[in-house]
N, C-alpha and C. Protein backbone atom coordinates (compact mmCIF):
# COMPACT_ATOMS: atom_id res chain seq x y z
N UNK A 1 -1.00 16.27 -10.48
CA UNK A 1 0.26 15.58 -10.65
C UNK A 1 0.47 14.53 -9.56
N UNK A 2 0.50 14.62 -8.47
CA UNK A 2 0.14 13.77 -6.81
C UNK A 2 -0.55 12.94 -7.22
N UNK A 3 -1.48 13.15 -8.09
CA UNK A 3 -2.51 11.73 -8.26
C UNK A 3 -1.86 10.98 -9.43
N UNK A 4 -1.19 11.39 -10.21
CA UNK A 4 -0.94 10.41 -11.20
C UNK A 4 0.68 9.68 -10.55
N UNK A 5 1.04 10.12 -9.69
CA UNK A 5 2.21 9.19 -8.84
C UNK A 5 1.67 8.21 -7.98
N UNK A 6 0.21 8.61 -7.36
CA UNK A 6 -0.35 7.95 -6.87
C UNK A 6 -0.97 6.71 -7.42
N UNK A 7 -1.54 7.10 -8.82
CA UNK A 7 -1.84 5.87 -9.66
C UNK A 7 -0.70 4.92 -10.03
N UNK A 8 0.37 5.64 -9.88
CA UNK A 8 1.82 4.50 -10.12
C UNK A 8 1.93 4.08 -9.05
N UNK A 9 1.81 4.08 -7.94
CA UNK A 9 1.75 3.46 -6.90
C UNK A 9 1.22 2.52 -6.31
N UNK A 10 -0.41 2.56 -7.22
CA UNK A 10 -1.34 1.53 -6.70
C UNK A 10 -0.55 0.52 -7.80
N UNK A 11 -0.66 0.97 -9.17
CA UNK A 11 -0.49 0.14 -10.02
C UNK A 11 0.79 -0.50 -9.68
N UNK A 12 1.37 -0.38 -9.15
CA UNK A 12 2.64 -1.42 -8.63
C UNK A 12 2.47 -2.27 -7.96
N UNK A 13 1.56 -2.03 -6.93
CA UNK A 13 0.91 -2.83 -6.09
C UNK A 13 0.19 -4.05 -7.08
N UNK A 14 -0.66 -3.82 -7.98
CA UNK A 14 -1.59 -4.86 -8.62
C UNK A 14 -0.95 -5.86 -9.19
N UNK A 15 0.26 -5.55 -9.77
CA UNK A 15 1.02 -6.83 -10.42
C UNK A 15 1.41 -7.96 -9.56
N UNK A 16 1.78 -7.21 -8.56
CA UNK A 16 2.72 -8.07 -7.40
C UNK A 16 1.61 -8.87 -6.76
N UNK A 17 0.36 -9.09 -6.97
CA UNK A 17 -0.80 -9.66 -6.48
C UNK A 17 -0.55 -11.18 -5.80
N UNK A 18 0.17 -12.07 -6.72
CA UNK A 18 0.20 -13.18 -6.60
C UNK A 18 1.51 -13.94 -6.04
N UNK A 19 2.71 -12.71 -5.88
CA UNK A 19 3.82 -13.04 -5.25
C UNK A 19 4.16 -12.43 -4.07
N UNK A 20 4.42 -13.65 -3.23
CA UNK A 20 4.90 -13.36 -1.89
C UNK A 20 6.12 -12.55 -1.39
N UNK A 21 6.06 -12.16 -0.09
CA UNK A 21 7.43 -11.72 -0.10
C UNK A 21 8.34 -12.33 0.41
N UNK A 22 9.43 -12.69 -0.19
CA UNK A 22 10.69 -13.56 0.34
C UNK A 22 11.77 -12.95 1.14
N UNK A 23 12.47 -11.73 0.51
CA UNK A 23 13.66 -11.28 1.12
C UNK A 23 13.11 -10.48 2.44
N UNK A 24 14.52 -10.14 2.93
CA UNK A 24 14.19 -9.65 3.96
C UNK A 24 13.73 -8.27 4.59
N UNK A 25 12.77 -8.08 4.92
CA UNK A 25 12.29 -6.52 5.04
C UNK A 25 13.01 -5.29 5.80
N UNK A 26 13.20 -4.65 5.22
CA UNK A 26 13.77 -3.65 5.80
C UNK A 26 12.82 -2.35 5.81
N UNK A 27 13.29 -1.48 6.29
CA UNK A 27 12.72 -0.30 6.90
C UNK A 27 12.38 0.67 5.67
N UNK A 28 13.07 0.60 4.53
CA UNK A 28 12.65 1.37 3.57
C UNK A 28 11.18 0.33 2.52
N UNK A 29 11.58 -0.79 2.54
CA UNK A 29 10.76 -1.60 1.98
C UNK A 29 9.09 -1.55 2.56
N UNK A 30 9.73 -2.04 4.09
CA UNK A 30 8.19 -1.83 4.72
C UNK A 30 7.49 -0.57 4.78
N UNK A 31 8.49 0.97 4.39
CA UNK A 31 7.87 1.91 4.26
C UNK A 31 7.41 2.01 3.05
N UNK A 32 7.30 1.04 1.90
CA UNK A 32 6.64 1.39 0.62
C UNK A 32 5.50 0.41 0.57
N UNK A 33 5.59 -0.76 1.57
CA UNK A 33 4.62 -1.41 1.50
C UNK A 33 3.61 -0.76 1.94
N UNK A 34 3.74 -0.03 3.04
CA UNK A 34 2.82 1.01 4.08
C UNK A 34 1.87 1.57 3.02
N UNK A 35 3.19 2.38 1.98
CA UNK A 35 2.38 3.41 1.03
C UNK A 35 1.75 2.79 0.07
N UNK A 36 2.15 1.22 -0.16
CA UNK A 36 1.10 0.84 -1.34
C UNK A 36 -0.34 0.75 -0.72
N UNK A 37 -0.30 0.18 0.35
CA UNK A 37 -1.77 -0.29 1.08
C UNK A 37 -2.34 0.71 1.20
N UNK A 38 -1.50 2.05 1.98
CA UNK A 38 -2.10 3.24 2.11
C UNK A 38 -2.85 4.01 0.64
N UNK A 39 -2.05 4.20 -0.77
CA UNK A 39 -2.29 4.62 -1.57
C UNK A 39 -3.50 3.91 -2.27
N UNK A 40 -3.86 2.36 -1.51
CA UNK A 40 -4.64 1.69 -2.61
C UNK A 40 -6.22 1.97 -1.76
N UNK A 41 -6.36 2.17 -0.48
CA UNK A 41 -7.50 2.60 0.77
C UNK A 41 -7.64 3.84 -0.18
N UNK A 42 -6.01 4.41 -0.50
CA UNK A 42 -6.96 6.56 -0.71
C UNK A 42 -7.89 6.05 -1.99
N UNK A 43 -6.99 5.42 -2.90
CA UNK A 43 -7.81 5.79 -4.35
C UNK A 43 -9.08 4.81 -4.53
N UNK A 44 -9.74 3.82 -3.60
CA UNK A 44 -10.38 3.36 -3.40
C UNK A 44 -11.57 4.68 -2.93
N UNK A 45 -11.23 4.64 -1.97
CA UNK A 45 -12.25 5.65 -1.36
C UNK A 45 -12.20 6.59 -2.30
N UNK A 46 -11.46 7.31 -2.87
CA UNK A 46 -11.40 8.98 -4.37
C UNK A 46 -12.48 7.95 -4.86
N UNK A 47 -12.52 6.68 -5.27
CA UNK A 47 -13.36 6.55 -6.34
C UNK A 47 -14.75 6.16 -6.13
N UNK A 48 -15.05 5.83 -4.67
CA UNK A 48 -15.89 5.89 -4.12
C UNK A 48 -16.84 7.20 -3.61
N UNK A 49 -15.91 8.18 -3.51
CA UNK A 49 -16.74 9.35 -2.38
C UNK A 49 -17.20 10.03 -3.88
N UNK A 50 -15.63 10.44 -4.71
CA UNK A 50 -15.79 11.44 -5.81
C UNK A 50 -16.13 11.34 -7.17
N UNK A 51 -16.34 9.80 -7.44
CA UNK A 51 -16.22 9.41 -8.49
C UNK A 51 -17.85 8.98 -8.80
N UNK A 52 -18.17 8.39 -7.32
CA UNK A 52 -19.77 7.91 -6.93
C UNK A 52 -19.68 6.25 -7.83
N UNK A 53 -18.57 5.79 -7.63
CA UNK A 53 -18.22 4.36 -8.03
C UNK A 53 -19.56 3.75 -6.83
N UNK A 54 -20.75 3.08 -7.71
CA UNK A 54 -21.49 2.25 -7.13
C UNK A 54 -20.76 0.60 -6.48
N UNK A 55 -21.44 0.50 -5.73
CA UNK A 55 -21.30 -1.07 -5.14
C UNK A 55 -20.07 -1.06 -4.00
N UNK A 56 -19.61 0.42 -3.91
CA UNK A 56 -18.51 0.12 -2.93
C UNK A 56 -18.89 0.27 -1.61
N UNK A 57 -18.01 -0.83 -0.32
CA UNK A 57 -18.46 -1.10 0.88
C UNK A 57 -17.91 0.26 1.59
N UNK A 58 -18.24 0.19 2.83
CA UNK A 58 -17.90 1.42 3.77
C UNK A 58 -16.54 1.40 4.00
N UNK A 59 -16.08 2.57 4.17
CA UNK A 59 -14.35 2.08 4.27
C UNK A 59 -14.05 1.41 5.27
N UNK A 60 -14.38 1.23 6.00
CA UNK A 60 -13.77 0.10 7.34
C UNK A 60 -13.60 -1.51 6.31
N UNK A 61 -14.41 -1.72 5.33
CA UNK A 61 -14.20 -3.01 5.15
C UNK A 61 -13.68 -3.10 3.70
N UNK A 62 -13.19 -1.55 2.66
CA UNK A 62 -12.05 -1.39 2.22
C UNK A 62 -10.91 -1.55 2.36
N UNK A 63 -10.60 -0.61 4.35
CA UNK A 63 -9.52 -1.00 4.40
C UNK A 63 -8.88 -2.44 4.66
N UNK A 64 -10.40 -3.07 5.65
CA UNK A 64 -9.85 -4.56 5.85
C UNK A 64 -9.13 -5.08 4.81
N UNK A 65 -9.87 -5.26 2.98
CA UNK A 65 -9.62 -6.06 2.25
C UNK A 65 -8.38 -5.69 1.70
N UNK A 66 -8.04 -4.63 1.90
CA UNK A 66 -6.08 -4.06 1.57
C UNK A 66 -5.65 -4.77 2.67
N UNK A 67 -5.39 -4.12 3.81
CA UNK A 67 -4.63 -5.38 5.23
C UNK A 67 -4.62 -7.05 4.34
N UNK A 68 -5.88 -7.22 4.18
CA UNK A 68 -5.82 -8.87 3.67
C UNK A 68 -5.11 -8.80 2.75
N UNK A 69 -4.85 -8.20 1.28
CA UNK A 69 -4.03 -8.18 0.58
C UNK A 69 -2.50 -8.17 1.04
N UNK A 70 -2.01 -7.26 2.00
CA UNK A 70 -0.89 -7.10 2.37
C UNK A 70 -0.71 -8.72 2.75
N UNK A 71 -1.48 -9.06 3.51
CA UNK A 71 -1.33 -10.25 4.32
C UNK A 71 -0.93 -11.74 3.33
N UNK A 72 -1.66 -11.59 2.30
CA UNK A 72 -1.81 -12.34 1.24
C UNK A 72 -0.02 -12.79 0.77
N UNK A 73 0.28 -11.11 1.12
CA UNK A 73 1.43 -11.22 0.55
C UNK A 73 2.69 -11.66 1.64
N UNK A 74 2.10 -11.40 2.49
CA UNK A 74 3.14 -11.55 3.53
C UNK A 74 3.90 -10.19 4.30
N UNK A 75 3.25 -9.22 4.13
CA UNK A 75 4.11 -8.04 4.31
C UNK A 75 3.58 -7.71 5.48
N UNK A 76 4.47 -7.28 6.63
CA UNK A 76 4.06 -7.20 8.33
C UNK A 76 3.75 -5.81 8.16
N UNK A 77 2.52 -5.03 8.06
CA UNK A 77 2.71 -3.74 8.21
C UNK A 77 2.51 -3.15 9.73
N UNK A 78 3.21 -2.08 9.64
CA UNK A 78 3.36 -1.26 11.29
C UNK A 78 2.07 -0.09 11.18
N UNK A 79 1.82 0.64 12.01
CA UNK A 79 1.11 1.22 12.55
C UNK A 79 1.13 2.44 10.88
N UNK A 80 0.69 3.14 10.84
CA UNK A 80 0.82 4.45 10.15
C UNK A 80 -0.02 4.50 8.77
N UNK A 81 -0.63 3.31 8.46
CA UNK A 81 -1.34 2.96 7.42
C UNK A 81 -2.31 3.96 6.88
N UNK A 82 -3.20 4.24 8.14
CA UNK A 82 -4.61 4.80 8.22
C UNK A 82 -4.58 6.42 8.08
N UNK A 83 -2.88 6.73 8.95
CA UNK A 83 -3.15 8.15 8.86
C UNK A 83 -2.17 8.43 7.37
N UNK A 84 -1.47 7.78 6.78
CA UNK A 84 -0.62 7.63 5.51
C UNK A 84 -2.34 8.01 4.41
N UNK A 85 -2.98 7.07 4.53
CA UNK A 85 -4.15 7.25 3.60
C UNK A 85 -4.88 8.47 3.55
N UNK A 86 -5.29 8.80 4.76
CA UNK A 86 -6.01 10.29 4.83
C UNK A 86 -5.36 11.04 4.08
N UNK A 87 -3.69 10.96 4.14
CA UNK A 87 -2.94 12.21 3.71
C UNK A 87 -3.04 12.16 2.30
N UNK A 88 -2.61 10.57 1.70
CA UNK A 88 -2.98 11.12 0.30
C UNK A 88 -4.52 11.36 -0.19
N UNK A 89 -5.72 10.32 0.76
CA UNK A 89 -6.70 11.02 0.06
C UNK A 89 -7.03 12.38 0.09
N UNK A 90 -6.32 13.21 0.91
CA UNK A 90 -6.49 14.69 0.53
C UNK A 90 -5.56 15.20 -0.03
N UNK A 91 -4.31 15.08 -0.62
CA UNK A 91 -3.90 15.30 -1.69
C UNK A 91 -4.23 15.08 -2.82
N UNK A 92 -5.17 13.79 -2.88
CA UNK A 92 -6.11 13.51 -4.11
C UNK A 92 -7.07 14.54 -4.10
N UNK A 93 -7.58 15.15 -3.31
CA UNK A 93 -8.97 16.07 -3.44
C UNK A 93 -8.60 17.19 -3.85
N UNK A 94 -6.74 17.32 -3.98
CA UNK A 94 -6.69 18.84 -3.81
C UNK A 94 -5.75 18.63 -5.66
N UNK A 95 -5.61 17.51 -5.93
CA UNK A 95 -4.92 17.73 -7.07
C UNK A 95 -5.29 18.16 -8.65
N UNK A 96 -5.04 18.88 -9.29
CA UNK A 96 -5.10 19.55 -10.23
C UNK A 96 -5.31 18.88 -11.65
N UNK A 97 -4.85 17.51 -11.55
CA UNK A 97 -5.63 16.20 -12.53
C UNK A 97 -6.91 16.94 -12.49
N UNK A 98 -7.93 16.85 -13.84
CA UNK A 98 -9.21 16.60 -13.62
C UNK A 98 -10.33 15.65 -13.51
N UNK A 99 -11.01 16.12 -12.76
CA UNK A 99 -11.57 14.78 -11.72
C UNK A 99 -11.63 13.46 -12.65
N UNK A 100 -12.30 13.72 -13.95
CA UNK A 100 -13.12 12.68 -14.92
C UNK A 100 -12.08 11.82 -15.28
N UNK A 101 -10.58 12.39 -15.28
CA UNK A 101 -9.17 11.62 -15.41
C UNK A 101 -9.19 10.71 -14.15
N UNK A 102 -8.85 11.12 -13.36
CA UNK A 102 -8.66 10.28 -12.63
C UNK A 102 -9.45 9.54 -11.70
N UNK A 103 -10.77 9.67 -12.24
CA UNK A 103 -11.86 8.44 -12.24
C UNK A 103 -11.62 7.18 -12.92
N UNK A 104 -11.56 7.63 -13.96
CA UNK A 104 -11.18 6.84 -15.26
C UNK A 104 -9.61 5.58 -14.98
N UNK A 105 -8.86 6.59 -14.20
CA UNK A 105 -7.33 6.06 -14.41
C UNK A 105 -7.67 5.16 -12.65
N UNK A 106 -8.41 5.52 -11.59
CA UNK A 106 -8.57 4.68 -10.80
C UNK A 106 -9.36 3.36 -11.13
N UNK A 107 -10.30 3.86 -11.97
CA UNK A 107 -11.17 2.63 -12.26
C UNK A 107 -10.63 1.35 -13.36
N UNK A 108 -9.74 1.58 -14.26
CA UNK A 108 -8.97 0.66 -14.28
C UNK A 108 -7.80 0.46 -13.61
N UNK A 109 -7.31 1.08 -12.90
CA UNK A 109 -5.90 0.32 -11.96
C UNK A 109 -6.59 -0.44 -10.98
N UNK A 110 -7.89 -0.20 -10.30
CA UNK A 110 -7.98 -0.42 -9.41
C UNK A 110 -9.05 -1.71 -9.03
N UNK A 111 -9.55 -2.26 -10.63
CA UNK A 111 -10.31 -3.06 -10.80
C UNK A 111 -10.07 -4.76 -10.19
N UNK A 112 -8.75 -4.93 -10.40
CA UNK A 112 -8.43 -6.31 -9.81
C UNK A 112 -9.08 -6.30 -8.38
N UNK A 113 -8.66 -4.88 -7.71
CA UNK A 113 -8.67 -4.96 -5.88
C UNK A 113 -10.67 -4.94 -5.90
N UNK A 114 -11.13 -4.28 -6.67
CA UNK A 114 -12.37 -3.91 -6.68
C UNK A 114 -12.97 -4.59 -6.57
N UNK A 115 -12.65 -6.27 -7.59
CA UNK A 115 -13.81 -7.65 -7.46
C UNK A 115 -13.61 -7.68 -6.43
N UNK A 116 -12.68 -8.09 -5.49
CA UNK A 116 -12.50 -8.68 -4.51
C UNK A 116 -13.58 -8.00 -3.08
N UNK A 117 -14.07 -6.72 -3.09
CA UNK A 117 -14.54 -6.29 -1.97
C UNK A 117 -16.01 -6.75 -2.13
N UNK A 118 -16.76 -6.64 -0.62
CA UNK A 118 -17.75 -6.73 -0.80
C UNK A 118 -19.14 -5.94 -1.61
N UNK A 119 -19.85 -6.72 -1.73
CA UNK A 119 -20.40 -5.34 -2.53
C UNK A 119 -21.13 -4.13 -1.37
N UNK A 120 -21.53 -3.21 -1.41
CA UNK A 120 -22.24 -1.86 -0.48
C UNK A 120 -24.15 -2.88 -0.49
C-alpha cells in the first residue's frame, strides 16, 4: 500500500516537469518538494536493485539527475533528501504490493526521469 502512495508521488512530480516554481515557498511546500525528489531517488533505485531495470547508473548519479530536476524547476531543497529516500526505499522493500506490480507501475511513471539518466 506505501508503494502505491509512493507511485502517486513520483507521478506528481512527472507532470510538473516543465513548470517552474513561482509562488512563494513555504515550509510545507518545500517539505513535499523534499518528498518528491526523495520518492523519485527511492523508486528509481526499487527499480534498479529489485526490478534488475538494465542501463541504470550508480545511485550517486541518480540522485544527481533528481537534484538537477529539482533545480530545473527551481525548488531550493534543504538537507534531508538522502536520508527521506532510504526511508522510503525501505518501505518499498517491505511493502506488501507484489513485486512484478510495482515494477511495472515504476517503469511507467518513471520513464520520463529514466531517458534522462546516464546510461550504467
Amino acid at each position: 500500500m506505501r508503494g502505491m502512495i509512493l507511485l502517486a508521488a513520483v507521478a506528481s512530480l512527472l507532470p510538473a516537469a516543465c513548470r517552474q516554481q513561482t509562488a512563494p515557498v513555504t515550509p510545507q511546500t518545500q517539505a513535499s518538494q523534499v518528498y518528491q525528489i526523495a520518492a523519485l531517488i527511492a523508486g528509481t533505485r526499487y527499480l534498479k536493485n529489485q526490478c534488475a531495470y538494465a542501463g541504470l547508473p550508480a545511485d550517486g548519479q541518480i540522485e544527481l539527475a533528481a537534484y538537477q530536476a529539482a533545480d530545473r524547476r527551481g525548488w531550493q531543497l534543504t538537507s534531508g533528501v538522502a536520508g527521506q529516500s532510504e526511508q522510503l526505499y525501505q518501505q518499498l522493500l517491505h511493502d506488501a504490493t507484489p513485486q512484478a506490480t510495482q515494477c511495472q507501475e515504476f517503469r511507467q511513471l518513471l520513464q520520463p526521469f529514466l531517458t534522462t539518466l546516464p546510461k550504467a
